[in-house]
N, C-alpha and C. Protein backbone atom coordinates (compact mmCIF):
# COMPACT_ATOMS: atom_id res chain seq x y z
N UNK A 1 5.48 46.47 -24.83
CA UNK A 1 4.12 46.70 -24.46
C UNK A 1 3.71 45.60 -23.49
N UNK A 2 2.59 45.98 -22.45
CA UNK A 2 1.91 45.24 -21.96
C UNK A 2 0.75 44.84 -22.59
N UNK A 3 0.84 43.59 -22.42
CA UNK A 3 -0.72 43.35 -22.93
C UNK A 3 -1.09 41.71 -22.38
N UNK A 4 -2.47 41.80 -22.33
CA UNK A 4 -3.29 40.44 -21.85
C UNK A 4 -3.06 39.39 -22.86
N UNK A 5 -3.07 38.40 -22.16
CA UNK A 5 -2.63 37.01 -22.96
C UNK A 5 -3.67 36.94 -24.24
N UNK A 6 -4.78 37.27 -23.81
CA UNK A 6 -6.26 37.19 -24.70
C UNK A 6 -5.84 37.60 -25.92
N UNK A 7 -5.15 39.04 -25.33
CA UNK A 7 -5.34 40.05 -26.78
C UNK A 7 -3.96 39.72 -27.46
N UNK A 8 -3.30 38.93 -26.95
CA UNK A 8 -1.78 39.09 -27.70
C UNK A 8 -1.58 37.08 -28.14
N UNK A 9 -1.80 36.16 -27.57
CA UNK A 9 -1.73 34.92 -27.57
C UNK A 9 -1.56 34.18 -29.47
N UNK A 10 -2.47 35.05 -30.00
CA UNK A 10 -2.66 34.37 -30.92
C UNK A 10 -2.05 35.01 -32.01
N UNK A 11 -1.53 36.06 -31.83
CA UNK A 11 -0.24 37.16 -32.12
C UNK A 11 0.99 36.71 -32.18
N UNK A 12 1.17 36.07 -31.11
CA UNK A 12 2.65 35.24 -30.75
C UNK A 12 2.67 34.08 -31.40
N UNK A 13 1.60 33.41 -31.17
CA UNK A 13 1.31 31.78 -31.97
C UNK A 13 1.34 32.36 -33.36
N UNK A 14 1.23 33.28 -34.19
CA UNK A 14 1.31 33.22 -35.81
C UNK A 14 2.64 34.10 -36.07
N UNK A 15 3.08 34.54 -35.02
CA UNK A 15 4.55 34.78 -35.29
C UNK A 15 4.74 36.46 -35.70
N UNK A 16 3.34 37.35 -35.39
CA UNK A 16 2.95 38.71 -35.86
C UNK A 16 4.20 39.54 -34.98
N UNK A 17 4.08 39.05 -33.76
CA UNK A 17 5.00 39.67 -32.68
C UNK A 17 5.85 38.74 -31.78
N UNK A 18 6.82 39.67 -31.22
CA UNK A 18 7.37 38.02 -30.09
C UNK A 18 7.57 38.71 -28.34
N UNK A 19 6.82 37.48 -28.00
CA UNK A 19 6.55 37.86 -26.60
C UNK A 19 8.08 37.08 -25.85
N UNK A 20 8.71 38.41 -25.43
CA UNK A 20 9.49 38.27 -24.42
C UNK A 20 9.28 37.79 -22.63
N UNK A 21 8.48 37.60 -22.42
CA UNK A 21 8.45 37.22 -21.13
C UNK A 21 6.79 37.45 -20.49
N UNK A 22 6.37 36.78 -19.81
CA UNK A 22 4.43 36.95 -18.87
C UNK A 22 5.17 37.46 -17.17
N UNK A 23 4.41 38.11 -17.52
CA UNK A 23 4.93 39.31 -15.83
C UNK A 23 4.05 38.66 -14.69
N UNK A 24 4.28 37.68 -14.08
CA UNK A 24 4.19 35.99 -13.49
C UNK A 24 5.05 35.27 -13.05
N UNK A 25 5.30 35.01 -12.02
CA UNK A 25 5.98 34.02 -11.39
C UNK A 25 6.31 31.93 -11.89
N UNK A 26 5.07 32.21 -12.88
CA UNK A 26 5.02 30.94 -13.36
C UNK A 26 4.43 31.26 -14.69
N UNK A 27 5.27 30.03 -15.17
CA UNK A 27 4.85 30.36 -17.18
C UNK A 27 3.55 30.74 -17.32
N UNK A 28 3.52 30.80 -18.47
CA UNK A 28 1.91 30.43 -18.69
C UNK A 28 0.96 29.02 -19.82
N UNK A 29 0.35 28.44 -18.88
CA UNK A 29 -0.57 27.46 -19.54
C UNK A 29 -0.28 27.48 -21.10
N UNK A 30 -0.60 27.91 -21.76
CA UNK A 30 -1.02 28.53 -22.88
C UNK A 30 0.27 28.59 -23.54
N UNK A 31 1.45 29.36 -22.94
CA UNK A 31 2.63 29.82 -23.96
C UNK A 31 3.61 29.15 -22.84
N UNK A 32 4.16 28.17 -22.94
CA UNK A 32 5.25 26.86 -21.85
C UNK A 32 6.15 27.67 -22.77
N UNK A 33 6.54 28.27 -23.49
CA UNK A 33 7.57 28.35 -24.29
C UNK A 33 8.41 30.30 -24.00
N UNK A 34 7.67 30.71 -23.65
CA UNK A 34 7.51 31.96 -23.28
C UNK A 34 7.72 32.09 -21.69
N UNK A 35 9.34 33.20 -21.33
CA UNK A 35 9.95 32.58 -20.28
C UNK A 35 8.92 33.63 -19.04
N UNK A 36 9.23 33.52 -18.16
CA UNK A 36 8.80 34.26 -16.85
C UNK A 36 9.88 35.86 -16.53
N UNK A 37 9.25 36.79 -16.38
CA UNK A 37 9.95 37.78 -15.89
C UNK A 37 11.15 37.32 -14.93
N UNK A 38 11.15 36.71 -13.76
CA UNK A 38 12.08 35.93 -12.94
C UNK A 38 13.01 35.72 -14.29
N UNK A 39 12.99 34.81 -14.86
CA UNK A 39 13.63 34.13 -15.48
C UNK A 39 14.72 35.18 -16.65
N UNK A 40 13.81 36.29 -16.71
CA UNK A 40 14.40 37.36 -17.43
C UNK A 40 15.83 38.10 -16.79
N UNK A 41 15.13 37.87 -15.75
CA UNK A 41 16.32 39.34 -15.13
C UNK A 41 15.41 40.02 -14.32
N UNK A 42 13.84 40.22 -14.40
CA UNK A 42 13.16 41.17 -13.76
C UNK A 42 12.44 40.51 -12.52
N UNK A 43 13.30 39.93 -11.55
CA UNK A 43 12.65 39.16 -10.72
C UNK A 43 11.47 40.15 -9.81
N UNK A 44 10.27 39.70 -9.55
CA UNK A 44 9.21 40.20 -9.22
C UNK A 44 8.19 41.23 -9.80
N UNK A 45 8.76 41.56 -10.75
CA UNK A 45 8.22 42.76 -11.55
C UNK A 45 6.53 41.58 -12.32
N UNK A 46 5.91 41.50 -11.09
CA UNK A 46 4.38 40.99 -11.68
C UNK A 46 3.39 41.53 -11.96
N UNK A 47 2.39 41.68 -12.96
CA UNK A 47 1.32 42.40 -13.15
C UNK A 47 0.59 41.77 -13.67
N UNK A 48 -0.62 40.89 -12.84
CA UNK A 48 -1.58 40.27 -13.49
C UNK A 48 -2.49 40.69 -13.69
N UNK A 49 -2.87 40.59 -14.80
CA UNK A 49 -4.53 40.85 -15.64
C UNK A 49 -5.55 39.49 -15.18
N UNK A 50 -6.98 40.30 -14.85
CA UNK A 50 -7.47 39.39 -13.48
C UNK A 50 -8.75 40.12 -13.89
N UNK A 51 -9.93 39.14 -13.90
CA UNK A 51 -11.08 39.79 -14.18
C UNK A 51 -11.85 39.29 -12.61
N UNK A 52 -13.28 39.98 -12.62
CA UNK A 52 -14.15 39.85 -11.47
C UNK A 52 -15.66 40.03 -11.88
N UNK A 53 -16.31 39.84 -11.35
CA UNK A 53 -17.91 40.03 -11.15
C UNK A 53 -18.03 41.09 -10.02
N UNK A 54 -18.73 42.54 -10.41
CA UNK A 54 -18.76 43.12 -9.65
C UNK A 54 -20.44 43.18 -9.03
N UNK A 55 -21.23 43.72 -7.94
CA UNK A 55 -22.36 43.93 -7.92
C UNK A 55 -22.33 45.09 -6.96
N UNK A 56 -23.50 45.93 -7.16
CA UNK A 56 -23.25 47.46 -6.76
C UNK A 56 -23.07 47.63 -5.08
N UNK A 57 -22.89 48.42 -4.85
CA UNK A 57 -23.17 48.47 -3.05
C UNK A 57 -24.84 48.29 -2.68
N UNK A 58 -24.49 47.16 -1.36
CA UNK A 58 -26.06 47.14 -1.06
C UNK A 58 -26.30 45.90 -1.56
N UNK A 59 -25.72 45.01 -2.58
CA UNK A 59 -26.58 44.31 -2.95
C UNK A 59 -26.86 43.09 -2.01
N UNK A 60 -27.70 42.61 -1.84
CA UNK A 60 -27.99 41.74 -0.96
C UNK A 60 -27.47 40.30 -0.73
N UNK A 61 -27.21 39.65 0.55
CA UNK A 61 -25.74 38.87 0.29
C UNK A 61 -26.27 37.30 -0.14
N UNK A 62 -27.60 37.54 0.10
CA UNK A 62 -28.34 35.97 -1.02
C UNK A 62 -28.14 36.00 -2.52
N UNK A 63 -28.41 37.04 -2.58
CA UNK A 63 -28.28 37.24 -4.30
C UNK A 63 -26.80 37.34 -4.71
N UNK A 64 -25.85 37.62 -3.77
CA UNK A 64 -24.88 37.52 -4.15
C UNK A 64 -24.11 36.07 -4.16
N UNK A 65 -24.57 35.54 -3.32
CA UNK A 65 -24.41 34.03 -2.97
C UNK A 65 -24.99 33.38 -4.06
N UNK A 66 -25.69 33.71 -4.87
CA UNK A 66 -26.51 33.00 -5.73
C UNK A 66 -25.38 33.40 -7.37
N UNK A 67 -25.02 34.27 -7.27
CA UNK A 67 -24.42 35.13 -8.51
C UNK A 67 -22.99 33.79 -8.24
N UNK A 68 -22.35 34.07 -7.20
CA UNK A 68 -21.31 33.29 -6.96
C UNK A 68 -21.52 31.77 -7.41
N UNK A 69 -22.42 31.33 -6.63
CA UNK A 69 -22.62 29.83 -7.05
C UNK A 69 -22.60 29.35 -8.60
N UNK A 70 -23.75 30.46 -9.26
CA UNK A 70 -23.42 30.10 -10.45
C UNK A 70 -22.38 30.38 -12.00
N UNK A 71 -21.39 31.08 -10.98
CA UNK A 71 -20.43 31.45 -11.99
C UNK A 71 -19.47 30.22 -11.48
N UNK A 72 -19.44 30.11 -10.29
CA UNK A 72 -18.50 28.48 -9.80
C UNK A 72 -18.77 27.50 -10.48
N UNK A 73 -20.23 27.40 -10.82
CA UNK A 73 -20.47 26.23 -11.46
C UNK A 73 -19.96 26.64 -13.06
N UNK A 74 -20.03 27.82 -13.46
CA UNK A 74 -19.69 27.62 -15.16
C UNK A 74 -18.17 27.57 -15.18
N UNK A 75 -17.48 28.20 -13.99
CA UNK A 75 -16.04 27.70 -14.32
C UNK A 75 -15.56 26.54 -13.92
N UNK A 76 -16.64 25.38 -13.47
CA UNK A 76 -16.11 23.97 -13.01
C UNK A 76 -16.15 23.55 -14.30
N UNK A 77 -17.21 23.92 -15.20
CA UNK A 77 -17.55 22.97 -16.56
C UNK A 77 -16.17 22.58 -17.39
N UNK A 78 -15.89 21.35 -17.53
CA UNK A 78 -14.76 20.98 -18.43
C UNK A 78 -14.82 22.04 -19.79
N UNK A 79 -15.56 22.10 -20.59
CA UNK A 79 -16.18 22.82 -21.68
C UNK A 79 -15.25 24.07 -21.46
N UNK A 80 -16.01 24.75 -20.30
CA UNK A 80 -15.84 26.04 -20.37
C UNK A 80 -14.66 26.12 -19.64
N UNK A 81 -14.28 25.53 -19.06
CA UNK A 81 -12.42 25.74 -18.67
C UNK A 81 -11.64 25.70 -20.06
N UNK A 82 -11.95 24.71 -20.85
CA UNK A 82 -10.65 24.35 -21.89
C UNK A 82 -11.39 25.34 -22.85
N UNK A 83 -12.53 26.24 -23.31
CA UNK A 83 -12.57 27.28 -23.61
C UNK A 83 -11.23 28.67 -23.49
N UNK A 84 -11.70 28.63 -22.04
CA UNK A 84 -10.98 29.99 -21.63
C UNK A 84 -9.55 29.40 -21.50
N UNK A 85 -9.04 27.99 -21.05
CA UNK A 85 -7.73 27.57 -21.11
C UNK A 85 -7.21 28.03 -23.01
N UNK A 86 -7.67 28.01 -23.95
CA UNK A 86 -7.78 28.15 -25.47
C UNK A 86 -7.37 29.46 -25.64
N UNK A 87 -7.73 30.73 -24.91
CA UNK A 87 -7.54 31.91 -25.08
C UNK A 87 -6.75 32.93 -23.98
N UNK A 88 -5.59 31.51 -23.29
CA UNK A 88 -5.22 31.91 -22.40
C UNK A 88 -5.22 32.39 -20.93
N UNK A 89 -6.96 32.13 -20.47
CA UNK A 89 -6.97 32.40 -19.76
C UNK A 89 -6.93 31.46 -17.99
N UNK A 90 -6.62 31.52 -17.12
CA UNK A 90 -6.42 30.55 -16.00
C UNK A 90 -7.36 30.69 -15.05
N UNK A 91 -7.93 29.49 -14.76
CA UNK A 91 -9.11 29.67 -14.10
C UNK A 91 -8.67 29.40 -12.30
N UNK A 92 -9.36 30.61 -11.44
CA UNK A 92 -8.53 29.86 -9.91
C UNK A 92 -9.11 28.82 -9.31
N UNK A 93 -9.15 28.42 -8.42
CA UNK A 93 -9.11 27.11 -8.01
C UNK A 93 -10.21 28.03 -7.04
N UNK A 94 -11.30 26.69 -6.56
CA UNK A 94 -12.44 27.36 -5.85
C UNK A 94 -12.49 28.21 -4.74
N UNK A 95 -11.29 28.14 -4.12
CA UNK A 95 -11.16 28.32 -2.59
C UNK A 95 -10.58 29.92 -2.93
N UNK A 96 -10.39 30.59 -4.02
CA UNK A 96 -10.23 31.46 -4.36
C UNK A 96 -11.29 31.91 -5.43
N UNK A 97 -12.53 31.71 -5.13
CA UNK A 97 -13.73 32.03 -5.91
C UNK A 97 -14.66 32.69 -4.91
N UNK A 98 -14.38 33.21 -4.31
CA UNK A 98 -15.34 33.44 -3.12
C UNK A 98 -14.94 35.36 -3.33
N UNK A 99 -15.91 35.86 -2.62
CA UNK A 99 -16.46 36.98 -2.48
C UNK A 99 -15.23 37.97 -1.22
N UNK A 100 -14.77 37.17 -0.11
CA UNK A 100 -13.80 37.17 0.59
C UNK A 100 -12.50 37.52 -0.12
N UNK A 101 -12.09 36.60 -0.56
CA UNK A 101 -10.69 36.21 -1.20
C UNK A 101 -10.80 37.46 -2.55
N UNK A 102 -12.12 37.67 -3.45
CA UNK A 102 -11.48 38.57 -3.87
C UNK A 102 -11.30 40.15 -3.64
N UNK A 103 -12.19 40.12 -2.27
CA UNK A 103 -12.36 41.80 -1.73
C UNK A 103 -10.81 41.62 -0.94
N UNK A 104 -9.93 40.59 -0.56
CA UNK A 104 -8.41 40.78 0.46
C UNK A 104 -7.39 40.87 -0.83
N UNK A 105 -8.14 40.33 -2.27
CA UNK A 105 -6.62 40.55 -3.37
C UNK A 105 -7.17 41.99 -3.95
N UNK A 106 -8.01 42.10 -4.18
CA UNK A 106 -8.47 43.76 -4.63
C UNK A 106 -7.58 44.91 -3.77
N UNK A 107 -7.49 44.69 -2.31
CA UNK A 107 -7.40 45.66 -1.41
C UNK A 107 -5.70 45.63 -1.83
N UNK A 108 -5.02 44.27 -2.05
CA UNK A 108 -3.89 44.37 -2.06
C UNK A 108 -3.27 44.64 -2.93
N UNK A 109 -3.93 45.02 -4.10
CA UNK A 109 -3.26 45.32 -5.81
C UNK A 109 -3.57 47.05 -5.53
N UNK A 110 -4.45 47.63 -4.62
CA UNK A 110 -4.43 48.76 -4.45
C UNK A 110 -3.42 49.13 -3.92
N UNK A 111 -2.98 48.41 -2.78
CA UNK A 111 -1.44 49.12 -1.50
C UNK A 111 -0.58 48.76 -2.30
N UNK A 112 -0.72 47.71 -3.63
CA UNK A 112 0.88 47.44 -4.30
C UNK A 112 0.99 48.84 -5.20
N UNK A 113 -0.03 48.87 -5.59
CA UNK A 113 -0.22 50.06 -7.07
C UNK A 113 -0.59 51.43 -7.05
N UNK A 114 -1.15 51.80 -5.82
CA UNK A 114 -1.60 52.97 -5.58
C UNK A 114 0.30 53.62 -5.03
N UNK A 115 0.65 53.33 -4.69
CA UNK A 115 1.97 54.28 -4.32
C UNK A 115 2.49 54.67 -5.89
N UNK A 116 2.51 53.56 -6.77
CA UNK A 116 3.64 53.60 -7.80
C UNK A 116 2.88 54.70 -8.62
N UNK A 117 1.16 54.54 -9.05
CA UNK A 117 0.71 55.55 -9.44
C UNK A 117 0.60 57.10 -8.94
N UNK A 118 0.70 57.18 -7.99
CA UNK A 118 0.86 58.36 -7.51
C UNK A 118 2.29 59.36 -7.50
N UNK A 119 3.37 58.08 -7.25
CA UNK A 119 4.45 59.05 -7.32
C UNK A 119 4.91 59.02 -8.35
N UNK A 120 4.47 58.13 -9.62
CA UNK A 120 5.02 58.66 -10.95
C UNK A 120 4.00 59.83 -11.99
N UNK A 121 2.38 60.08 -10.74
CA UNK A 121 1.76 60.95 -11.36
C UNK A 121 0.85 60.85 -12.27
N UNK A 122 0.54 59.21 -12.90
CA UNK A 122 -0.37 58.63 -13.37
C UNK A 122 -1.58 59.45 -12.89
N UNK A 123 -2.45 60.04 -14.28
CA UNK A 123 -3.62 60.07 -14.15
C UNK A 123 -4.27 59.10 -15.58
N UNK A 124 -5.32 59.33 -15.29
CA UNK A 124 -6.49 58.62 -16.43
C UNK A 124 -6.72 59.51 -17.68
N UNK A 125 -6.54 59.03 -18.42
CA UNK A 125 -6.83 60.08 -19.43
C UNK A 125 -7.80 59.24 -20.38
């Protein structure tokens, strides 16, 4: 199975299940012990789980500037990093917090993923 570090982390840490490998180029924070797909045999086979702040079309680019600023500031907080560092999760580095950077990785998880879904026929159910 796939699954997010969130939902599985503390699964692995009590020994419920055992995680074979993070589909990542680099370990993970959280589980140093738990090898890398590379490292498996499945070199490149990556699929990161990646959250965002969305706001509707239209919305205005002050207010969005304002939405940004203050989510930068709650993921600078020591607090709230070693929070989400706690439950596995990795926080990016600022220069990849921007509104830019994540509309050019959005576009590109579509051209990676939109072929594979289509020709294996993936729908939503």
């Amino acid at each position: 199975m796939c699954d997010t570090v969130t939902n599985s982390l503390q699964l692995v840490g009590s020994g419920q299940i055992k995680a074979y490998a993070v589909m990542a180029a680099d370990r993970w924070p959280a589980a140093q012990d738990v090898p890398t797909v590379d490292e498996m045999g499945l070199r490149g086979l990556y699929m990161p789980f990646w959250s965002a702040l969305w706001a509707p079309k239209g919305t205005p680019r002050d207010v969005l500037d304002k939405l940004n600023l203050a989510v930068g500031t709650a993921l600078a907080d020591p607090l709230i990093r070693q929070r989400l560092a706690d439950i596995g999760q990795q926080v990016p580095s600022p220069e990849l917090q921007t509104q830019e950077w994540l509309g050019t990785y959005h576009r590109s998880e579509i051209e990676k993923w939109w072929p594979i879904i289509k020709a294996a026929n993936i729908k939503a159910q």
